[in-house]
C-alpha atoms as a PDB file:
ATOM      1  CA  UNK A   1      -4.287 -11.041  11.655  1.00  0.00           C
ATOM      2  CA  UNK A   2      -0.940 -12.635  13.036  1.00  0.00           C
ATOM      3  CA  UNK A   3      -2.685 -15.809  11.460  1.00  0.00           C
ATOM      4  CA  UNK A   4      -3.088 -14.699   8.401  1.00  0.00           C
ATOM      5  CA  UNK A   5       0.477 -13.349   8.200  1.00  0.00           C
ATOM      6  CA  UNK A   6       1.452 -16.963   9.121  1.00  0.00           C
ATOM      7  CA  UNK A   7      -0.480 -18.256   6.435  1.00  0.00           C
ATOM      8  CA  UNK A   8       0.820 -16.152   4.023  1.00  0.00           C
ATOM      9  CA  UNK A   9       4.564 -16.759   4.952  1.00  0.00           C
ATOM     10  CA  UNK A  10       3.976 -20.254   4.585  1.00  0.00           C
ATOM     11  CA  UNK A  11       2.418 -19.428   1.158  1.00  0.00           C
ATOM     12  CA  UNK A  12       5.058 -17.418  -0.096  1.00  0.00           C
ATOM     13  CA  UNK A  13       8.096 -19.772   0.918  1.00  0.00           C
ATOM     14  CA  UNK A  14       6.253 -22.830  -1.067  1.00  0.00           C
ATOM     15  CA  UNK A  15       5.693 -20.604  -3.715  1.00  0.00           C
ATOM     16  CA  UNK A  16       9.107 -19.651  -4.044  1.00  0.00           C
ATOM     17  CA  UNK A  17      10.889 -22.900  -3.542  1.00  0.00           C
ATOM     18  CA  UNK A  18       8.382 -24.107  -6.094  1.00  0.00           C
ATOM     19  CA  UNK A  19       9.835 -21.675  -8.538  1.00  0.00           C
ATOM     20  CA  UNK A  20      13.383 -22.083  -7.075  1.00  0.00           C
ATOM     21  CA  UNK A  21      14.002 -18.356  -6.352  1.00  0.00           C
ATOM     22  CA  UNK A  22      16.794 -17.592  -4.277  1.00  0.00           C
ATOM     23  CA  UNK A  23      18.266 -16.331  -1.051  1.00  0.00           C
ATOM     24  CA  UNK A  24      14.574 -17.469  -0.126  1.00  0.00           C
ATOM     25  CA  UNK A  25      15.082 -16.809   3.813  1.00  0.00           C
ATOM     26  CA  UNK A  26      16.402 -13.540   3.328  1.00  0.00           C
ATOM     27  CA  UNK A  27      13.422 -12.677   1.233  1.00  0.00           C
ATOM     28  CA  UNK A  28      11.031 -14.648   4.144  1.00  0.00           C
ATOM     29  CA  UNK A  29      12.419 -11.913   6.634  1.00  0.00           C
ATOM     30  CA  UNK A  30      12.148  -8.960   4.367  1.00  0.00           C
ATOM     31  CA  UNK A  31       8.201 -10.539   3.772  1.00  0.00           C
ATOM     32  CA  UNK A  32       7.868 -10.785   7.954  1.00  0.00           C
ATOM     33  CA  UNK A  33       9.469  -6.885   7.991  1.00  0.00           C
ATOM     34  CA  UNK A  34       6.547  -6.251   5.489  1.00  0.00           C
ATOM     35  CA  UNK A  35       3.626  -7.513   6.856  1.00  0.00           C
ATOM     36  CA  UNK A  36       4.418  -6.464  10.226  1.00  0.00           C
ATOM     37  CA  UNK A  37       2.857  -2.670   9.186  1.00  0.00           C
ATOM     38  CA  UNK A  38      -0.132  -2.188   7.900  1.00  0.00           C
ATOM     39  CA  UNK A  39       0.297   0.655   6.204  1.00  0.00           C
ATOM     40  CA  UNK A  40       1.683   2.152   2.541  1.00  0.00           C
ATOM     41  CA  UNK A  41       5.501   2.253   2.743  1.00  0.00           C
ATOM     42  CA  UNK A  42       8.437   2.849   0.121  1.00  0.00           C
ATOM     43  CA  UNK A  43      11.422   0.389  -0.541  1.00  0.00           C
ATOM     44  CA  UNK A  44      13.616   3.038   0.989  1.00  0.00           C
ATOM     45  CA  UNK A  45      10.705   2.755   4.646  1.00  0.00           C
ATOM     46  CA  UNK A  46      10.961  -1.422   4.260  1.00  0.00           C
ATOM     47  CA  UNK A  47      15.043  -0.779   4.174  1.00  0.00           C
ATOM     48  CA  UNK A  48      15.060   1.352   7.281  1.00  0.00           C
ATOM     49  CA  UNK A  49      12.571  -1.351   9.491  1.00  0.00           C
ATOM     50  CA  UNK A  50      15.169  -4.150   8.090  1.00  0.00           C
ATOM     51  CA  UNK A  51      17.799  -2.605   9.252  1.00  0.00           C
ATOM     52  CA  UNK A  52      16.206  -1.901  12.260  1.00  0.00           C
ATOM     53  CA  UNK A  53      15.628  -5.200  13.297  1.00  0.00           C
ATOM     54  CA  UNK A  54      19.224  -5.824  13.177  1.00  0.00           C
ATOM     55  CA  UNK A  55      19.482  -7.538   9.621  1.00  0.00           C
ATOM     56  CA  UNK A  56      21.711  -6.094   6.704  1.00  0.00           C
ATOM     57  CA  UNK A  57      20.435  -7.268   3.508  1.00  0.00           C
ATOM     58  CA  UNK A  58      21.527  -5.359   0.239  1.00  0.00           C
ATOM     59  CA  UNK A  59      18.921  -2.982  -0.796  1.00  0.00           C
ATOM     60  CA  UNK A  60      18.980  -4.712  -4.759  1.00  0.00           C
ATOM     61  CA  UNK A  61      17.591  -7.666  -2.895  1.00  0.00           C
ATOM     62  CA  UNK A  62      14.597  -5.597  -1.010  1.00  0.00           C
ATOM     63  CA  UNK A  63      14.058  -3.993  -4.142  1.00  0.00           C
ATOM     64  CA  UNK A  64      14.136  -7.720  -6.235  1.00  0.00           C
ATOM     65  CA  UNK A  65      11.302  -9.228  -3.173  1.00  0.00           C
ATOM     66  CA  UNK A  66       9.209  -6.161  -3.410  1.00  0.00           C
ATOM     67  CA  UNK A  67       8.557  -6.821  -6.908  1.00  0.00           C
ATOM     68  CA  UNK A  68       8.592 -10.689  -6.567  1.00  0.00           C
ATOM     69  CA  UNK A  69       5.594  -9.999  -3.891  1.00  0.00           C
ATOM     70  CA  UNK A  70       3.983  -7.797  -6.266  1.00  0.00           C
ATOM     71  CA  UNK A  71       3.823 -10.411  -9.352  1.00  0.00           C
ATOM     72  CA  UNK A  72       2.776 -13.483  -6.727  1.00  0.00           C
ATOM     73  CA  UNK A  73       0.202 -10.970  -4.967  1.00  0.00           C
ATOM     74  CA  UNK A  74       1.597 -10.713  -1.746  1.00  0.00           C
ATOM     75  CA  UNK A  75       1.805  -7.034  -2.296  1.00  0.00           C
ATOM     76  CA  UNK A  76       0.733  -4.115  -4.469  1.00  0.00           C
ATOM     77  CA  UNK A  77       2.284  -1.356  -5.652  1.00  0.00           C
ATOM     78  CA  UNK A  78       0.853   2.125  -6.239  1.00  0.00           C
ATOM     79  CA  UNK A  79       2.343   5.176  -8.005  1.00  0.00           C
ATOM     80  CA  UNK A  80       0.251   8.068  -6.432  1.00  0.00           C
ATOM     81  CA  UNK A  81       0.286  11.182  -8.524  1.00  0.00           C
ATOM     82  CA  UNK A  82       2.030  13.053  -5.273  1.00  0.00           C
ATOM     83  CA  UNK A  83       4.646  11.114  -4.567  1.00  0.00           C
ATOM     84  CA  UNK A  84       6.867   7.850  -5.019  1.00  0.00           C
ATOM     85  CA  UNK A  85       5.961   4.786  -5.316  1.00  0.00           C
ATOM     86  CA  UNK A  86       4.350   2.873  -2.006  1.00  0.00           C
ATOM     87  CA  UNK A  87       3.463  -0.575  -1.393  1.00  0.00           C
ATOM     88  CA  UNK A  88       1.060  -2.044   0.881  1.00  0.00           C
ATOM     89  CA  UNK A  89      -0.253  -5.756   2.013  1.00  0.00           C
ATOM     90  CA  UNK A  90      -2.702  -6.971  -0.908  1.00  0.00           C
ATOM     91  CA  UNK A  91      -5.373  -8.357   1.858  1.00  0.00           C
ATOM     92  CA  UNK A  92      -7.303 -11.227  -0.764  1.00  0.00           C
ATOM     93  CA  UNK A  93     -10.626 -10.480  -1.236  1.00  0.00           C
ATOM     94  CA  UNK A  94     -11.198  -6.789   0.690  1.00  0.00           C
ATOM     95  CA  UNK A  95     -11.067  -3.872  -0.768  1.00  0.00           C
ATOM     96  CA  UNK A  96     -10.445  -0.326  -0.119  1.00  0.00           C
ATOM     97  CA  UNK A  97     -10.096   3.634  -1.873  1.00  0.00           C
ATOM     98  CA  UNK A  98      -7.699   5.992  -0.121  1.00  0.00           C
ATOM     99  CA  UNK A  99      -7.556   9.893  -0.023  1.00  0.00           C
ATOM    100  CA  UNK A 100      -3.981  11.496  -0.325  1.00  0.00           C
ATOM    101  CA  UNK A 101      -3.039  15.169   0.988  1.00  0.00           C
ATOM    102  CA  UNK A 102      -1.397  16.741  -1.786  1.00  0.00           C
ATOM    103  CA  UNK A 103       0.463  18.558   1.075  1.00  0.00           C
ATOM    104  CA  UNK A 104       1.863  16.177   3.402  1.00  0.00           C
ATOM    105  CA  UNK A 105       1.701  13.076   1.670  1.00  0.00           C
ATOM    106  CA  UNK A 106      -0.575  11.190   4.174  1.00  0.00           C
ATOM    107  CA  UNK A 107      -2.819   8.238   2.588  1.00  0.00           C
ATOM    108  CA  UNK A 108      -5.967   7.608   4.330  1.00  0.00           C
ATOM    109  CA  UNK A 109      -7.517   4.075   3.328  1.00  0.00           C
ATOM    110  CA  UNK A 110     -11.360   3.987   3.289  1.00  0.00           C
ATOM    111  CA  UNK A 111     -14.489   1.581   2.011  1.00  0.00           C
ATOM    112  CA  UNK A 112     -17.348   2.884   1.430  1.00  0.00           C
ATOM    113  CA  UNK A 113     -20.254   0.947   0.080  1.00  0.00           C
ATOM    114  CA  UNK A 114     -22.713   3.163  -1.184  1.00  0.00           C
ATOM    115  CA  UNK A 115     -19.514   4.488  -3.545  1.00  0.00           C
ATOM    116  CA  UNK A 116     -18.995   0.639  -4.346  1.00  0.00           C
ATOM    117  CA  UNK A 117     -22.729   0.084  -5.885  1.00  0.00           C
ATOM    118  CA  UNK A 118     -22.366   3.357  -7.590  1.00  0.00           C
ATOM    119  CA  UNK A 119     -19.611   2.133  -9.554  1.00  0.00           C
ATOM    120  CA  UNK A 120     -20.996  -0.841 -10.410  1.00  0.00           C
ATOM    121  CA  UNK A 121     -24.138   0.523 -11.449  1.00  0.00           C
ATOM    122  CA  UNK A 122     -22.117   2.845 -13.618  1.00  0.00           C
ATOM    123  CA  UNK A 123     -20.327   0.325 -15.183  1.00  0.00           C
ATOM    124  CA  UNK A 124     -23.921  -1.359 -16.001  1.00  0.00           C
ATOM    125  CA  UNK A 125     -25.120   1.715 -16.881  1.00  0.00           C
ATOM    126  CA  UNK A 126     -23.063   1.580 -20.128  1.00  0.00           C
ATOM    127  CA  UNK A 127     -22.664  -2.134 -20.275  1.00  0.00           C
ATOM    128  CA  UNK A 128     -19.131  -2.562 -19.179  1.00  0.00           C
ATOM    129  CA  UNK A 129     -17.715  -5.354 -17.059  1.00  0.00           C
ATOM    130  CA  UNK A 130     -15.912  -4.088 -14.269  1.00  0.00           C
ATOM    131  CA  UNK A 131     -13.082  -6.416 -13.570  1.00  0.00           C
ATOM    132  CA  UNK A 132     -11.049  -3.986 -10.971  1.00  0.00           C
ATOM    133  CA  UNK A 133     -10.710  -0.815  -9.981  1.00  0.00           C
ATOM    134  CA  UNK A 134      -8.948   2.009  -7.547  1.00  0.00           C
ATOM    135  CA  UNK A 135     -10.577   5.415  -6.187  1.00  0.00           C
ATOM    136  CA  UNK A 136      -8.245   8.054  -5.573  1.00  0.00           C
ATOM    137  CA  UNK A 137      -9.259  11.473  -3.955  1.00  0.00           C
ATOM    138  CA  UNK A 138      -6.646  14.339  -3.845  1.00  0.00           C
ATOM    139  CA  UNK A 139      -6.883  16.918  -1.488  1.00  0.00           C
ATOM    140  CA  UNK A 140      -5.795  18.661   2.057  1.00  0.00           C
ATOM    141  CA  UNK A 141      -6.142  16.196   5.071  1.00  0.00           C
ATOM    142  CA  UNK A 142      -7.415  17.889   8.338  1.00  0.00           C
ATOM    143  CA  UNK A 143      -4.245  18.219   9.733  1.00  0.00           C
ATOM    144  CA  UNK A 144      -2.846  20.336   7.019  1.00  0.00           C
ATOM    145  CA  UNK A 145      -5.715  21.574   6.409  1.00  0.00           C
ATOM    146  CA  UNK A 146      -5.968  23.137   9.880  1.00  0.00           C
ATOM    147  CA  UNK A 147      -2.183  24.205   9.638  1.00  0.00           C
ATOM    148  CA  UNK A 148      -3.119  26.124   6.481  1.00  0.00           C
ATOM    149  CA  UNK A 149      -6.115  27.757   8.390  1.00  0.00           C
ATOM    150  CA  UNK A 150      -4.482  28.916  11.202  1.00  0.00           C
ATOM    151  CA  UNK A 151      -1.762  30.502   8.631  1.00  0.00           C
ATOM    152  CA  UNK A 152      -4.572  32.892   6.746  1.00  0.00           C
ATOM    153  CA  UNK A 153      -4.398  36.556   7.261  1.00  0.00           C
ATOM    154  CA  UNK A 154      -6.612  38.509   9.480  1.00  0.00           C
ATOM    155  CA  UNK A 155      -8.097  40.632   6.658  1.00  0.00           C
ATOM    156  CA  UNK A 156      -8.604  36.991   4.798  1.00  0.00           C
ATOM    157  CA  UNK A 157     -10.947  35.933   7.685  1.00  0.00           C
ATOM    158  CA  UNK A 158     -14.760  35.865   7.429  1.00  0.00           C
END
């Protein structure tokens, strides 16, 4: 993975002296802060691991990266009908749904093939060209889930 990530850096500052953008090693580290999780965070999460690591950029320029990775497609950003808005590591050619506990918050990233052919045979089915597209499942992860259970009333219990 680290080689990837080193890839991609070296991607993202040609890209961006290309286009002349600037402050273009403070937006390298807040890209290295990035793709050192693998995981959906907010700006205000990428702020905190900056900061973290000892560097004190201005949060307008975080903000002004995030969405500089997002139209170069170092990054993708999702508005999830729970919550803010998150952004995780656009990984080039792989693919993946995610389930997200209306409760907590949590996002659980998942493939599935057999629901992959179903969509495309759906989108046959009625002669559409599927291009992209995003499965999200709403519900109560198992940890919540088995918070909630524990919480249920005697005279509730089978």
């Amino acid at each position: 993975m680290q080689e990837i990530h080193n890839q991609e850096k070296e991607q993202f500052r040609k890209l961006f002296e290309q286009e002349d953008i600037d402050n273009l090693e403070d937006r390298i580290k807040v890209l290295e802060a990035f793709l050192q999780h693998e995981r959906h965070m907010s700006e205000a999460e990428l702020i905190k691991i900056i900061k973290q690591r000892g560097m004190n950029l201005e949060p307008a320029l975080v903000s002004d990266t995030l969405d500089l990775m997002c139209r170069y497609g170092f990054a993708y950003k999702h508005t999830f009908e729970n919550g803010g808005v998150q952004y995780e590591h656009r990984h080039l050619g792989q693919h993946h749904d995610h389930m997200i506990c209306t409760k907590c918050h949590k996002i659980i990233e998942f493939e599935n093939e057999q629901l992959e052919k179903i969509q495309v045979q759906a989108a046959s089915t009625y002669g559409f060209h599927m291009l992209q597209h995003r499965l999200e499942i709403y519900g109560i992860c198992s940890n919540c889930l088995k918070k909630r259970l524990d919480t249920i009333p005697l005279m509730a219990a089978k």
